[in-house]
Protein backbone atom coordinates (compact mmCIF):
# COMPACT_ATOMS: atom_id res chain seq x y z
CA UNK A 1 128.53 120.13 68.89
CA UNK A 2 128.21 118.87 72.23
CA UNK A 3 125.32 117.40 74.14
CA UNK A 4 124.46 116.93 77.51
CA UNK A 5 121.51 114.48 79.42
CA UNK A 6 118.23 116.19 80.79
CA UNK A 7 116.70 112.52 80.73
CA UNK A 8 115.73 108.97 79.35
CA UNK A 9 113.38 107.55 77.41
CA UNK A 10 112.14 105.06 79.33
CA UNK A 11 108.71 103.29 77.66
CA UNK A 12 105.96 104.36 75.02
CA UNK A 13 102.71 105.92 76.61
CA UNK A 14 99.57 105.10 74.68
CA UNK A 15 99.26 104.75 70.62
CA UNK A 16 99.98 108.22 69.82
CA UNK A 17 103.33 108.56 70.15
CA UNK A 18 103.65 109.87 73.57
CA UNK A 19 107.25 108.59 75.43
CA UNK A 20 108.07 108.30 79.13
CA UNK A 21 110.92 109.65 80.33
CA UNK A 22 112.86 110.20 83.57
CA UNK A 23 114.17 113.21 84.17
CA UNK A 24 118.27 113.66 84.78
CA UNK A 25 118.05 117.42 85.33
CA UNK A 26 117.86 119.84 88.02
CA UNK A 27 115.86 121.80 85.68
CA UNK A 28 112.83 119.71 84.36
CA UNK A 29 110.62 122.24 84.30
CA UNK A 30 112.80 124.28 81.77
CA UNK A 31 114.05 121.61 79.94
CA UNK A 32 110.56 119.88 79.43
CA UNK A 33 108.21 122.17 77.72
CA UNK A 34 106.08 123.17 74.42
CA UNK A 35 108.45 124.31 72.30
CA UNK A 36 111.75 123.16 73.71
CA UNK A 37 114.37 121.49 71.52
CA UNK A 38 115.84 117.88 72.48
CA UNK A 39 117.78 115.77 70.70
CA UNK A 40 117.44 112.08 71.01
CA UNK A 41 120.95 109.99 71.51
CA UNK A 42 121.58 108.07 68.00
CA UNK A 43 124.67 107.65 65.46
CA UNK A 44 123.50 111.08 64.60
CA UNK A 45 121.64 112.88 67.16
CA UNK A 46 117.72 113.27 66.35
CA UNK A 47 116.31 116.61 66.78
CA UNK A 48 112.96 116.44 68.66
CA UNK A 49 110.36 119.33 69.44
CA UNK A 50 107.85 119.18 72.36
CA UNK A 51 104.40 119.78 71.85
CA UNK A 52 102.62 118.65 74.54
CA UNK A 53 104.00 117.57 78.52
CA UNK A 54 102.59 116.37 81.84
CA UNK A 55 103.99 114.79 84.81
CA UNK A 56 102.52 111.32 85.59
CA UNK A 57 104.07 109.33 88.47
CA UNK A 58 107.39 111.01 89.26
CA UNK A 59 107.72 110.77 85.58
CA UNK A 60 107.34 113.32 82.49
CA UNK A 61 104.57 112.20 79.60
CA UNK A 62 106.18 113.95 76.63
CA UNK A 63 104.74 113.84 73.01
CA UNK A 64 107.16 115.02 69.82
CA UNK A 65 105.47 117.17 66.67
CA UNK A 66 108.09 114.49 65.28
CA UNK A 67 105.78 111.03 65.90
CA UNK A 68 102.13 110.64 65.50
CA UNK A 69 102.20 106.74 66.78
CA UNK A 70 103.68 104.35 68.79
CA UNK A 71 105.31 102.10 66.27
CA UNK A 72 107.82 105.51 65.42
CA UNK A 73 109.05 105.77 68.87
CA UNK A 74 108.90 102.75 70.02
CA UNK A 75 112.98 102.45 68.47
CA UNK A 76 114.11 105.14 71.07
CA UNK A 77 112.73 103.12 74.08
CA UNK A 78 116.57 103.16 76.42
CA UNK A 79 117.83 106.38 74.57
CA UNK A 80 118.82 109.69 76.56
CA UNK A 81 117.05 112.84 75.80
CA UNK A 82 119.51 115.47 75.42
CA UNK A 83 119.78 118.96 74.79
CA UNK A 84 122.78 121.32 72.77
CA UNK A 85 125.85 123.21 74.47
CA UNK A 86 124.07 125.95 72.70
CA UNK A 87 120.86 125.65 75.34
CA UNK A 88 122.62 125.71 78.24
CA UNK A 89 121.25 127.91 80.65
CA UNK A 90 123.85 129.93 82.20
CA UNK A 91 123.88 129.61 86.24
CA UNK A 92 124.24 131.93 88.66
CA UNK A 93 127.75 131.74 90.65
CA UNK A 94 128.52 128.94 92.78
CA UNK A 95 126.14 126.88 91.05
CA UNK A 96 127.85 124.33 88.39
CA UNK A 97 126.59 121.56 85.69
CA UNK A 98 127.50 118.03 86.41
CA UNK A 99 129.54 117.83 83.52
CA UNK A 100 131.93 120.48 84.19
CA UNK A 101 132.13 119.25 88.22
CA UNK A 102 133.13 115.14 87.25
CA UNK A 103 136.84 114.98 86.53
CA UNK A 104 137.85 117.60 88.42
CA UNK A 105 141.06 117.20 90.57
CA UNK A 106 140.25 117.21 94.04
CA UNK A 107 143.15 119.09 96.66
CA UNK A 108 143.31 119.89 100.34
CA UNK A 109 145.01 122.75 101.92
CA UNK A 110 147.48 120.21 103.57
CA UNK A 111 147.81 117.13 101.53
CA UNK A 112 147.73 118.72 97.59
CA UNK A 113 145.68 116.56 95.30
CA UNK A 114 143.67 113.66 97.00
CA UNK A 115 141.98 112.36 93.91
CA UNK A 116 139.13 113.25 91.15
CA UNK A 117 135.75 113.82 91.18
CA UNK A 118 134.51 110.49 89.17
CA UNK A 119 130.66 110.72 90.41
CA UNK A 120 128.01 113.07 91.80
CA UNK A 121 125.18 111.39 94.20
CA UNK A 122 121.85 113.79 94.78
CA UNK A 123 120.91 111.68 98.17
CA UNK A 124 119.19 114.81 99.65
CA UNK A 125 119.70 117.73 101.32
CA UNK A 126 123.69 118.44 99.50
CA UNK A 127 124.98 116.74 96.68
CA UNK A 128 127.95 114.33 97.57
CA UNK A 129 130.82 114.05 95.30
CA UNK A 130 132.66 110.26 94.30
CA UNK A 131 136.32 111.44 94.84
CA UNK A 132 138.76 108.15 93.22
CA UNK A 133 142.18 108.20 95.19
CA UNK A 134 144.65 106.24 93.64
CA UNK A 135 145.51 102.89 95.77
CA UNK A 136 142.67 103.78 98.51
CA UNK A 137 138.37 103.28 99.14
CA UNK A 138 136.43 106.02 97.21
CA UNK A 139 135.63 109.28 98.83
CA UNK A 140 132.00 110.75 99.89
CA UNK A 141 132.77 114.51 99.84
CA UNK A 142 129.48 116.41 100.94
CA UNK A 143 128.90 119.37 99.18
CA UNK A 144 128.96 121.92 102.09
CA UNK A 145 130.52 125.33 102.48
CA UNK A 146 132.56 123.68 105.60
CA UNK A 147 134.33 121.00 103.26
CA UNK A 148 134.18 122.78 99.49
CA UNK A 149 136.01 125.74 99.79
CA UNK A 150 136.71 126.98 95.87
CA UNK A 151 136.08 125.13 92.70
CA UNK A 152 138.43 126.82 89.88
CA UNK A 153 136.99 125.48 86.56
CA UNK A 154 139.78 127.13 84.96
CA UNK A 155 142.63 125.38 86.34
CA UNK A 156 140.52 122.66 86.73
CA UNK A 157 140.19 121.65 90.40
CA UNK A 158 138.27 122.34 93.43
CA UNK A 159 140.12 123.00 96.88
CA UNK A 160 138.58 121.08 99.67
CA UNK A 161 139.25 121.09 103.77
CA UNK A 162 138.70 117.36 105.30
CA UNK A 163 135.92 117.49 107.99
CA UNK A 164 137.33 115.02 110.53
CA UNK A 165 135.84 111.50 109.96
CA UNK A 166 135.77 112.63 105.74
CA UNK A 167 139.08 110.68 105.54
């Protein structure tokens, strides 16, 4: 089975087993409440359910029905919270997952393939995507209707026109 990041585990809260983590997701408020499933990154992925969540300091305060102290999750401090394939929420059209953006080939009307998408950067208003290019500087594509014309996740590559300056 596959998994996928929705955040890290970044310190203990308190004695009773609460963790801190940062979200990863564009979808924190889905991914982090009572009930939800996560799995925390190990050899063998460790299923965790939430029972309890608040936000505290542009963080998430999450406490497992898994852990009743600090000493049992103190071990995952570094680990990524993740969730299944299986929970996926499916997005409306035009809107894509990370994971199925990064390692797309990237290809202009004019010049055929340019490079691949190694990176996505959330600076603000648009994503950007990290385009490598063999033998030249990385790429900043910004994620606008003017510059991304088609992404075909089938035949895995998005079409793109240049902006001038974009080169």
């Amino acid at each position: 089975m596959k998994y996928y990041n929705v955040g890290k585990i970044v310190n203990t809260h308190g004695i009773r087993g609460e963790v801190k983590v940062v979200s990863t997701t564009d979808f924190p408020e889905e991914r982090f409440q009572p009930k939800q499933q996560l799995y925390i990154q190990a050899q063998q992925p460790i299923p965790v359910t939430i029972t309890a969540v608040r936000e505290h300091k542009g963080t998430y305060l999450l406490k497992f029905k898994e852990f009743d102290n600090i000493n049992q999750v103190e071990p995952y401090k570094g680990q990524e919270l993740m969730i299944s394939e299986d929970d996926q929420q499916s997005l409306e059209d035009g809107q894509y997952y990370y994971h199925q953006i990064i390692g797309l080939d990237v290809e202009t009307l004019t010049d055929g393939k340019i490079g691949t998408i190694k990176e996505i950067l959330a600076p603000g208003a648009n994503d950007v995507w990290v385009v490598k290019r063999p033998h030249q500087n990385d790429l900043l594509l910004p994620v606008i209707d003017d510059v991304v014309k088609t992404v075909d996740l089938e035949h895995h590559k998005v079409l793109v026109e240049l902006m001038e300056g974009l080169d």
